[in-house]
Structures are given as C-alpha cells and as structure tokens.
C-alpha atoms as a PDB file:
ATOM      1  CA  UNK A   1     146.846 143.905 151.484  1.00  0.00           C
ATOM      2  CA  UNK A   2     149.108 141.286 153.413  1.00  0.00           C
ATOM      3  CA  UNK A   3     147.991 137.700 152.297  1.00  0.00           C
ATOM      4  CA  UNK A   4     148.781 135.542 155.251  1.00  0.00           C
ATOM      5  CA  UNK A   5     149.333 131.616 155.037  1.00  0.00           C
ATOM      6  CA  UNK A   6     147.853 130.052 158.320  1.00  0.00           C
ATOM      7  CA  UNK A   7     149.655 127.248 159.841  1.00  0.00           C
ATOM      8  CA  UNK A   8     147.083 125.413 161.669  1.00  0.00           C
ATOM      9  CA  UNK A   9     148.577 123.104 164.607  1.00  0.00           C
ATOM     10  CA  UNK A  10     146.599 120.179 166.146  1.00  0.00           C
ATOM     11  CA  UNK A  11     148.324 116.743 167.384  1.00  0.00           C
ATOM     12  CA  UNK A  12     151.422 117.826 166.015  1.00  0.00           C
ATOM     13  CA  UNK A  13     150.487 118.274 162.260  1.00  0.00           C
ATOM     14  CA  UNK A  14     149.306 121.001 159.663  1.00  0.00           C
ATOM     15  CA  UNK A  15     145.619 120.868 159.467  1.00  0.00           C
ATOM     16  CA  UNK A  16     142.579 122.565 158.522  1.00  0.00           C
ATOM     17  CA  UNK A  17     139.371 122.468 160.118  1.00  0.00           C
ATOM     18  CA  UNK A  18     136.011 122.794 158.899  1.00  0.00           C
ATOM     19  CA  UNK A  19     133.740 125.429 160.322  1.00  0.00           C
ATOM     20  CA  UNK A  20     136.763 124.956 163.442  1.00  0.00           C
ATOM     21  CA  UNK A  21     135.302 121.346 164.354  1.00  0.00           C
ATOM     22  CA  UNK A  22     137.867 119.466 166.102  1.00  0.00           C
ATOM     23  CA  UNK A  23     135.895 116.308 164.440  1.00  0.00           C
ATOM     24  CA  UNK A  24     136.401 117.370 161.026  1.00  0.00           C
ATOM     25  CA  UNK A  25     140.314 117.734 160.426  1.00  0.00           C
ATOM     26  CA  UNK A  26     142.267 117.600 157.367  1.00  0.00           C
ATOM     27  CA  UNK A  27     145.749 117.377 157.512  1.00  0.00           C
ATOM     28  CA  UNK A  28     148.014 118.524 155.090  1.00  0.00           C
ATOM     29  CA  UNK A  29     151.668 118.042 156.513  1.00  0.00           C
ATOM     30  CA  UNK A  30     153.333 116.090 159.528  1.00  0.00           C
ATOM     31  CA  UNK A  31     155.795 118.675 159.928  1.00  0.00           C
ATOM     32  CA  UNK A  32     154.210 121.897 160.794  1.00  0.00           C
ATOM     33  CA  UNK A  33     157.014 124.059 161.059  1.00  0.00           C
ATOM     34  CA  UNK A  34     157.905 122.755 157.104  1.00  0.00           C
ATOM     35  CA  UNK A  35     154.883 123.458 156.253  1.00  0.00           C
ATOM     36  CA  UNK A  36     154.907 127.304 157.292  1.00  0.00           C
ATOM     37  CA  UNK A  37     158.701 127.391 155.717  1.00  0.00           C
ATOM     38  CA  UNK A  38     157.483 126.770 152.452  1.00  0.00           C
ATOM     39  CA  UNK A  39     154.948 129.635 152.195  1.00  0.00           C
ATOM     40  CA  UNK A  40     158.209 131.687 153.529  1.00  0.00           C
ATOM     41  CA  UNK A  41     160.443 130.374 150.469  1.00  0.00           C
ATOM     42  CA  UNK A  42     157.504 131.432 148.374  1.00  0.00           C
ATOM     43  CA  UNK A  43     157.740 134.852 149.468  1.00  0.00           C
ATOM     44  CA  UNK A  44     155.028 135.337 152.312  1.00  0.00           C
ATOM     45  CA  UNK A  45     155.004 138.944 154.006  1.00  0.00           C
ATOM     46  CA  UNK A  46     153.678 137.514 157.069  1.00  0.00           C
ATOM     47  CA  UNK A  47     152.837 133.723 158.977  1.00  0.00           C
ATOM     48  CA  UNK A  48     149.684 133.199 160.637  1.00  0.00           C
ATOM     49  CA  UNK A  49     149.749 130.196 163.224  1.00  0.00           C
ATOM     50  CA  UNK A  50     147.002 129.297 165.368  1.00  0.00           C
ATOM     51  CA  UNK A  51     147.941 126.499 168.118  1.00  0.00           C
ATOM     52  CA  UNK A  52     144.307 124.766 168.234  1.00  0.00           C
ATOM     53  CA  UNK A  53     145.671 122.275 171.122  1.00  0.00           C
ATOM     54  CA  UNK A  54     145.609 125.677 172.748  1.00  0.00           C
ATOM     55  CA  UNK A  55     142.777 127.191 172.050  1.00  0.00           C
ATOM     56  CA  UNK A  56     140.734 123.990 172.953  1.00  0.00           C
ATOM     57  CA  UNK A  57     142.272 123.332 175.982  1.00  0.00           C
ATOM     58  CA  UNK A  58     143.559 126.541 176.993  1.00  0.00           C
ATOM     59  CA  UNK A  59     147.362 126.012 177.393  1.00  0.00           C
ATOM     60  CA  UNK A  60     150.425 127.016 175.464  1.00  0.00           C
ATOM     61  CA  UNK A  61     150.582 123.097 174.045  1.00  0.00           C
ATOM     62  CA  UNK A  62     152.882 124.100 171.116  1.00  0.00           C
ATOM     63  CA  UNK A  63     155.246 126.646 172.907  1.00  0.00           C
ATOM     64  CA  UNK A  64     158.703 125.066 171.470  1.00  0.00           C
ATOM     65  CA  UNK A  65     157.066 124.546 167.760  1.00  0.00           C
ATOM     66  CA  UNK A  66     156.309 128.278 167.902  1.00  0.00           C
ATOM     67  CA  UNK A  67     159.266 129.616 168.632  1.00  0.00           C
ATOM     68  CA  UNK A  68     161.134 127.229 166.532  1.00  0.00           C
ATOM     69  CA  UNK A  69     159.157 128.627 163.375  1.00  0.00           C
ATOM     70  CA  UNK A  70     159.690 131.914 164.137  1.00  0.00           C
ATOM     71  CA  UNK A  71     163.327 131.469 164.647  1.00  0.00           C
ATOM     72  CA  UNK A  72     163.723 130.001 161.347  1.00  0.00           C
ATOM     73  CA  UNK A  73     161.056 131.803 159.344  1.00  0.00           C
ATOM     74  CA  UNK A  74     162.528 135.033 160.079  1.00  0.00           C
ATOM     75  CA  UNK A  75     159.140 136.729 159.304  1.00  0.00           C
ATOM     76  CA  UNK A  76     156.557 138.288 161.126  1.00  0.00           C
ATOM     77  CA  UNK A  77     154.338 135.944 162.883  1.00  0.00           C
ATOM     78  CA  UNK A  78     150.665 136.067 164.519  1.00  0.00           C
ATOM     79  CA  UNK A  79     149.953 133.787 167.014  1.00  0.00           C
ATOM     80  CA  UNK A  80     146.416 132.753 168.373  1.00  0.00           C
ATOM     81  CA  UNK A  81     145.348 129.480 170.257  1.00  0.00           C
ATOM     82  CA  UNK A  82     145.618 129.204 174.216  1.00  0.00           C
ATOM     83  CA  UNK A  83     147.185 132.659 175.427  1.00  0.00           C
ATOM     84  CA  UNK A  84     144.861 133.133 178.269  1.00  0.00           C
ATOM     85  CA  UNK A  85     147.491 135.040 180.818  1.00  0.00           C
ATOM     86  CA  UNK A  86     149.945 137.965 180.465  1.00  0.00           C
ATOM     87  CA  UNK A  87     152.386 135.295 181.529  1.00  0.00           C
ATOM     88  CA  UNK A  88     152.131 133.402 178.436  1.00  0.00           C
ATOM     89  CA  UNK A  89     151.495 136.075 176.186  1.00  0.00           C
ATOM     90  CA  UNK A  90     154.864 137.403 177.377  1.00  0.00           C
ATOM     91  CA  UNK A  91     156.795 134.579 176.870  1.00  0.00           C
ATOM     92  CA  UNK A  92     155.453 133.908 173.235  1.00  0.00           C
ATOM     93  CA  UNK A  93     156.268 137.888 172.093  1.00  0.00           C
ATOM     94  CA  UNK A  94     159.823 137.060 173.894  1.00  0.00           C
ATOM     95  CA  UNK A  95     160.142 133.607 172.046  1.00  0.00           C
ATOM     96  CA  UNK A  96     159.637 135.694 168.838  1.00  0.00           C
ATOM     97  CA  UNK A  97     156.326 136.219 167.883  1.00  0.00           C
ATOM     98  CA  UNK A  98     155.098 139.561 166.090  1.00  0.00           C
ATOM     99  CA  UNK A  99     151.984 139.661 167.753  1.00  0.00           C
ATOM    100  CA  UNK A 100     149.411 138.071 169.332  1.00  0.00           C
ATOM    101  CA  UNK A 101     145.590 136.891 168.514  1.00  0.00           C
ATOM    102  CA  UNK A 102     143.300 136.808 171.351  1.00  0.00           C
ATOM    103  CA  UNK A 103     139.564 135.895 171.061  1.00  0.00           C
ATOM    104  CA  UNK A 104     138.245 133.720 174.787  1.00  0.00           C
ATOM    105  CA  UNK A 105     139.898 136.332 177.250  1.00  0.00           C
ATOM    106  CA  UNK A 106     139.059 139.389 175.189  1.00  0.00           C
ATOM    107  CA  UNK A 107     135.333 138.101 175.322  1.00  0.00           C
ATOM    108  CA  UNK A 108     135.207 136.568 178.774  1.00  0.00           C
ATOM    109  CA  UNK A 109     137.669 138.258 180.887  1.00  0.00           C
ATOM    110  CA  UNK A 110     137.589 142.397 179.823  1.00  0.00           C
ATOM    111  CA  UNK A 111     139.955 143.963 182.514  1.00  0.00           C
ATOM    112  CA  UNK A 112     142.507 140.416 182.000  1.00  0.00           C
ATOM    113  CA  UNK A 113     142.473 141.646 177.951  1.00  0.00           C
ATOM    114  CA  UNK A 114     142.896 145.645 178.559  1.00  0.00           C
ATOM    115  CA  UNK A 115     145.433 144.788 181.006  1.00  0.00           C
ATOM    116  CA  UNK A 116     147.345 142.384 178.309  1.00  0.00           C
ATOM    117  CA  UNK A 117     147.322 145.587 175.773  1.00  0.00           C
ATOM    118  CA  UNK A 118     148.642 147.606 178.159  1.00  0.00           C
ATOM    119  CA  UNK A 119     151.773 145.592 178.912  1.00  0.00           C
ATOM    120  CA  UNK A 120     152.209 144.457 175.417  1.00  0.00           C
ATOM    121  CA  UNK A 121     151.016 147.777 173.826  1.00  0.00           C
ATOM    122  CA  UNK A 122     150.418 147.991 170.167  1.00  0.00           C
ATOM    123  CA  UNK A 123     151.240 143.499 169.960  1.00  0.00           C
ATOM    124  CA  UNK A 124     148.116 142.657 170.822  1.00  0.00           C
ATOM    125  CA  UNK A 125     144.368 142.219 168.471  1.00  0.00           C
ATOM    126  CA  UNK A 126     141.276 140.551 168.822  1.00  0.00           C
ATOM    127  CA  UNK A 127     139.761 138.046 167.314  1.00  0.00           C
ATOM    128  CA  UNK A 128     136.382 138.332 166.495  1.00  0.00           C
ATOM    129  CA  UNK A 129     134.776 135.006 165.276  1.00  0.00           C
ATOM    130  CA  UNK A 130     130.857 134.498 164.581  1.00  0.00           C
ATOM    131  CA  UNK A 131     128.181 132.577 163.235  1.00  0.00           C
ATOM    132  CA  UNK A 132     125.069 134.615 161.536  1.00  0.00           C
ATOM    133  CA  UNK A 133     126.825 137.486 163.491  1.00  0.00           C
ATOM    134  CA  UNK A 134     126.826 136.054 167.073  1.00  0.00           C
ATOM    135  CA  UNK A 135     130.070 135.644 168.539  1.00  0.00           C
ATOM    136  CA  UNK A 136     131.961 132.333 169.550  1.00  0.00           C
ATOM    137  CA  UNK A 137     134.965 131.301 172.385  1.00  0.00           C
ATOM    138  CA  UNK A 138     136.794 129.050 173.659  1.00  0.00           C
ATOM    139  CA  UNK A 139     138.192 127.457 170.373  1.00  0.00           C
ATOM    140  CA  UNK A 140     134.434 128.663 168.934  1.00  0.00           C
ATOM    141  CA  UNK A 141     132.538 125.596 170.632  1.00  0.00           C
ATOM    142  CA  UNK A 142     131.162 128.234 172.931  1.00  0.00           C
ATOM    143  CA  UNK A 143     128.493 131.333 172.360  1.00  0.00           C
ATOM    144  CA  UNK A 144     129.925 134.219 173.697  1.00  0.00           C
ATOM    145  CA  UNK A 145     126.019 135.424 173.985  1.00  0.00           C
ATOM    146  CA  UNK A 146     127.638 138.922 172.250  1.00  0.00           C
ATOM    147  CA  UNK A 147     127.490 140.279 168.730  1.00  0.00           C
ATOM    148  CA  UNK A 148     130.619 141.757 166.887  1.00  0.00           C
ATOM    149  CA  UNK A 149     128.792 145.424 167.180  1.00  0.00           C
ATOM    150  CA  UNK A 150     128.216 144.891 171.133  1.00  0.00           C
ATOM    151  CA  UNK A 151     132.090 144.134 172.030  1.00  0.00           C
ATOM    152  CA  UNK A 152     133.555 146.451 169.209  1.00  0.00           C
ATOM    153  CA  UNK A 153     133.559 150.201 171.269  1.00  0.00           C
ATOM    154  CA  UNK A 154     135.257 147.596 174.368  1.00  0.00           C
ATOM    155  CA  UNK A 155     137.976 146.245 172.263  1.00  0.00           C
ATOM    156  CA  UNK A 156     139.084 149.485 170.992  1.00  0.00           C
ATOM    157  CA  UNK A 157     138.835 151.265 174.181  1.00  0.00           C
ATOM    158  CA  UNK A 158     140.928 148.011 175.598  1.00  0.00           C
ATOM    159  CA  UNK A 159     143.734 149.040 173.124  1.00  0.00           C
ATOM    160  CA  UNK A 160     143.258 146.244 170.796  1.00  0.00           C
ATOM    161  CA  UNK A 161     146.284 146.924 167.966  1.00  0.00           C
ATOM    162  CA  UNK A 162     144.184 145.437 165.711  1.00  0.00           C
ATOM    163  CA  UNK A 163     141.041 142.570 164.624  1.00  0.00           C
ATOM    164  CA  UNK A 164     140.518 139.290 163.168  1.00  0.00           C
ATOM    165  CA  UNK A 165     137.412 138.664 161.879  1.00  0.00           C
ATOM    166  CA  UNK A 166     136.183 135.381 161.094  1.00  0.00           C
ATOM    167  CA  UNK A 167     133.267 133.753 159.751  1.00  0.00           C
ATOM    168  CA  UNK A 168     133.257 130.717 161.175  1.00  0.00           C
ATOM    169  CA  UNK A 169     130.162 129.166 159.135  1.00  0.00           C
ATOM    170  CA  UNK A 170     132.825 129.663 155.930  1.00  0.00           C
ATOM    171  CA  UNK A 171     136.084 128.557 157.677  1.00  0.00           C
ATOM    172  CA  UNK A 172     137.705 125.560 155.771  1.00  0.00           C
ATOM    173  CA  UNK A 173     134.521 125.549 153.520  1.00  0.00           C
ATOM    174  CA  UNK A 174     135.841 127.556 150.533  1.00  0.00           C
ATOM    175  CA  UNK A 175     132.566 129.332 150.148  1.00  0.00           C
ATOM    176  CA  UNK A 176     133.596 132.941 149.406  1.00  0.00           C
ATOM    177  CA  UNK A 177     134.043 135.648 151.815  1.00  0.00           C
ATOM    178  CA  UNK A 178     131.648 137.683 153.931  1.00  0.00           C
ATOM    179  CA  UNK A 179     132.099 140.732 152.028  1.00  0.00           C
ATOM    180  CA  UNK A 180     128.798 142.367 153.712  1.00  0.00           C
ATOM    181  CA  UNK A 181     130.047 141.723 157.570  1.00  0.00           C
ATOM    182  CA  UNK A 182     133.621 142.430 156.180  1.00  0.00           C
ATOM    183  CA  UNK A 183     132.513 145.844 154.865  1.00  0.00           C
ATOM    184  CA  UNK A 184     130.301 146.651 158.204  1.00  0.00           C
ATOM    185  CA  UNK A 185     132.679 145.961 160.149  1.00  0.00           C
ATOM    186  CA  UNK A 186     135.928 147.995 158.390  1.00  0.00           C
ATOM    187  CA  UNK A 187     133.372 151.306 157.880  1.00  0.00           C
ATOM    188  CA  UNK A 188     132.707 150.463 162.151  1.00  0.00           C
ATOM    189  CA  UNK A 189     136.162 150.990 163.322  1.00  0.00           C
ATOM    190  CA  UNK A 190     139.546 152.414 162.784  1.00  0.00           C
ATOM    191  CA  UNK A 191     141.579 149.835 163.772  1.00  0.00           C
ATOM    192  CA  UNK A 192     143.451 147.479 161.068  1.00  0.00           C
ATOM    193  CA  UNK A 193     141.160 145.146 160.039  1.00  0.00           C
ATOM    194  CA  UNK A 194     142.122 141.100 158.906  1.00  0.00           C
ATOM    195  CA  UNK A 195     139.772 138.440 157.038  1.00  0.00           C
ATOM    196  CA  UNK A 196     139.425 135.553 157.781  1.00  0.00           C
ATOM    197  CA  UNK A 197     137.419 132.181 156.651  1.00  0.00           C
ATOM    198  CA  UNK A 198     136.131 131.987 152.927  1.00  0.00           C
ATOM    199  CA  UNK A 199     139.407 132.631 151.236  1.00  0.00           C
ATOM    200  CA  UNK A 200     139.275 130.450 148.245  1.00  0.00           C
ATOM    201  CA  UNK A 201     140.606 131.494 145.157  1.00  0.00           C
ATOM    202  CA  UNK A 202     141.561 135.091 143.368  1.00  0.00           C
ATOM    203  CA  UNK A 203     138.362 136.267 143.087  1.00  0.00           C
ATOM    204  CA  UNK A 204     137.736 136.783 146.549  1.00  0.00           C
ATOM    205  CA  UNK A 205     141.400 138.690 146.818  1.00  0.00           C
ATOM    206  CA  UNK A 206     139.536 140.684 144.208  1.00  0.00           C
ATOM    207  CA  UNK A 207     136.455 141.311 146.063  1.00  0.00           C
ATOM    208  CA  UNK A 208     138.387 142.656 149.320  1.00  0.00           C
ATOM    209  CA  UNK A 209     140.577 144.803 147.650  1.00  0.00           C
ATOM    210  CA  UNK A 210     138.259 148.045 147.385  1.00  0.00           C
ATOM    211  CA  UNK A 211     138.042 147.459 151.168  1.00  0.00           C
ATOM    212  CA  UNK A 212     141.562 148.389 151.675  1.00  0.00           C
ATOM    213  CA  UNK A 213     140.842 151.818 151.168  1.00  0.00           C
ATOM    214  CA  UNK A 214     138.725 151.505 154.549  1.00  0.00           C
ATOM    215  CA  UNK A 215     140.606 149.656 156.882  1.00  0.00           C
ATOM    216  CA  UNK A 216     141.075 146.145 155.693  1.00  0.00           C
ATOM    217  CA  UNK A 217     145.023 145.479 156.490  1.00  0.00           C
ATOM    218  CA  UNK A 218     145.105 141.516 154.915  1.00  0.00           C
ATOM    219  CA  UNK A 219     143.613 138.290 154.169  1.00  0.00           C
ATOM    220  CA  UNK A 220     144.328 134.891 155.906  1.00  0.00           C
ATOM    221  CA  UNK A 221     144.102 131.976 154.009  1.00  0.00           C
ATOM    222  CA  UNK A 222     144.642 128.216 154.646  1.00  0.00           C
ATOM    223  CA  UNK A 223     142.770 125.485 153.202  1.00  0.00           C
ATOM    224  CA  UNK A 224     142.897 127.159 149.817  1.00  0.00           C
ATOM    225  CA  UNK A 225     146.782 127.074 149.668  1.00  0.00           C
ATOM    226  CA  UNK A 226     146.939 123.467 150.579  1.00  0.00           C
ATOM    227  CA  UNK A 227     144.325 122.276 148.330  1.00  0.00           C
ATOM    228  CA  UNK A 228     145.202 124.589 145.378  1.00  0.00           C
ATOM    229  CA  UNK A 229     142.203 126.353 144.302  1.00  0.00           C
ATOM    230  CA  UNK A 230     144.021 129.399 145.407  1.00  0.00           C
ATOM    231  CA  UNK A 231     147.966 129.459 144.153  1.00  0.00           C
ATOM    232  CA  UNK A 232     149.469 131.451 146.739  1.00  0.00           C
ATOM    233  CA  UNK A 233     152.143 133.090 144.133  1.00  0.00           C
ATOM    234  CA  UNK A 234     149.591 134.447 142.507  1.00  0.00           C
ATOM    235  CA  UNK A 235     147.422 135.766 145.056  1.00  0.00           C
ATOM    236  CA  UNK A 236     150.798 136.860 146.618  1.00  0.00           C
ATOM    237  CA  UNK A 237     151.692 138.836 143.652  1.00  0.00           C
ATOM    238  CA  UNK A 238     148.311 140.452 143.679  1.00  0.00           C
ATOM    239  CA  UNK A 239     148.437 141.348 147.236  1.00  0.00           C
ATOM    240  CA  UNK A 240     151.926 143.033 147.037  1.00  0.00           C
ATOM    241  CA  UNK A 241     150.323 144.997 143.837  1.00  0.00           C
ATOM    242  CA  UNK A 242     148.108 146.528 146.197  1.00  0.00           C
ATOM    243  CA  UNK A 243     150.470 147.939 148.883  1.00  0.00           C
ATOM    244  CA  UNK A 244     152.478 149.579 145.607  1.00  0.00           C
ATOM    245  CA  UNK A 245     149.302 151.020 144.465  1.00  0.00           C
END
C-alpha cells in the first residue's frame, strides 16, 4: 500500500478542507511546495497535490508551483484540480508530473476523457468523489446526477489507468474510512484502486490493508499528517511493510 501525503493548494498556501468547502479552510503552511518537501525528507513513496484554485475555477492556477515541486521532490507526483483539456494535461505530465487525477471532464465530458487516456495512455485515473454514493464535480459543489456503479464500466472502457475514490462526507473530518464503499468498489473493478477522505490515524491503515489483496493500490492522507493524529513515519513504515509482504 502507497501512503500518499496530499498537498492541498488554495490562495497560495497548504490547506485542508472540510467535506471540500471552500468556506471551511485550514491552513497548515504558507509555503506549499515546503510543505510537500517535508513528507519527501520523511521518506514518502509518492506526493499527492490537488490545485483547488483549479478545480474551482477550472484553470491550471498553480502551473509554476507544480512543476517547481516536482522538480525538487524528485518523486512521483499525482496531480488533480483544473485539467479540463488535453492541452493542459500535456503540459503538466511534460512539467513533471507522474500522473494525472481527473474527476469534472471524466463525468461531464466522456469522449474529451477517453480521448485524454488515449494520448496520455496508462497517466491518466479518475476520480470518483460522492456523498451517500451519488457522485460530485466541479470541485464537488456540483451533483453529477450519477452513482459510482453507473460511470464505473465507462471509465474503464475510457482507459482510466487507475481511480480515486473519495468520500467526500469524511474528507478533512477524520471520521474513519468507508471501508464498505471501499470494499464494493475494489471487488467492482480491476483497475488500481486509491482511498481517499477518512484517513485518520493507524487504525484505519489497518482496516484497508486486507483490501490490498483486491485491488486497493494506496491511501491518501492530509489533514491527519498536519494535525498529528496520524504520524506519517509510522503509518509510512506500515505501508512499506505491506508491499514486502
């Protein structure tokens, strides 16, 4: 299991959001590019970044700050937040990003997302992000109208490398994970499977790991790590553990 550390970007800080409300913002660092550096000195397999300027307005607002992080992490990163065009999607896998998370245009515009697999094959996943199982764009402030079993046959027949799935009603809440949706959803498909929202301490690393063995690929974690109910050594250790086993 990869544990990833998510550097949130809004307004040119490290935050965390609650439930992804753009009204209820913690932030946890000025320098956001410092901020993902230290979970690299720390050992971290993998950075997840999500540019939520982007994703709530739909542009690449934090182009420069990506590619400087990924420059000097010298990690794998996954990017999600305002890639709504091959163009940009492009530019951010040339500027150094792993791959790429996209949830509005996988959603809204089908053909737009198959064709973005096919030029970036095996870069791009999907994110999948619901409340009580209904799914949510556009920075989740809008219903998609769709439920994660509705779009899942589409995604993978899109080429989708791989999925994010959130639960947005536990994001930044440190509630526990959604082990039932989790474990639906990994015994639904063959692709790699990431989970996200709930993270809060080692216990819930605990409760995912059996779903390794069907699909899960990691964990993404953010407010957790900041606030320290979860130390990130530790669950790092734990996580590594599991790939040896």
């Amino acid at each position: 299991m990869i544990l990833f550390p998510a550097v949130d970007i809004k307004d040119g800080h490290c935050v965390r959001l609650e439930q992804g409300r753009a009204d209820a913002v913690t932030v946890f660092g000025d320098d956001p590019a410092e901020s993902a550096l230290s979970w690299v000195r720390l050992g971290a397999q993998w950075l997840h970044i999500v540019d939520l300027d982007g994703a709530f307005s739909g542009l690449p607002r934090n182009f420069e700050l990506v590619k400087r992080i990924c420059a000097e992490a010298k990690i794998p990163v996954q990017l999600g937040g305002g890639i709504r065009d091959i163009a940009t999607a492009t530019a951010y896998i040339e500027a150094g990003v792993t791959r790429l998370i996209i949830g509005t245009i996988a959603l809204e515009q089908p053909e737009l997302f198959e064709a973005m697999c096919a030029a970036l094959p095996g870069r791009v996943g999907v994110s999948l992000d619901a409340v009580n199982g209904q799914l949510k764009s556009r920075g989740w402030v809008a219903d998609a109208g769709l439920t994660v079993s509705e779009v899942l046959p589409r995604m993978e027949a899109a080429g989708a490398a791989f999925i994010i799935y959130t639960d947005i009603a536990r994001d930044g809440m440190q509630s526990g994970v959604n082990l039932p949706a989790l474990t639906s959803l990994c015994e639904s498909t063959k692709l790699p499977v990431v989970a996200a929202g709930g993270v809060t301490n080692m216990d819930d690393l605990r409760n995912l790991a059996p779903l390794c063995a069907k699909g899960l690929q990691g964990a993404i974690t953010g407010r957790a790590i900041y606030a320290g109910t979860l130390d990130f050594s530790e669950g790092l250790a734990f996580t590594k553990g599991l790939q040896a086993a």
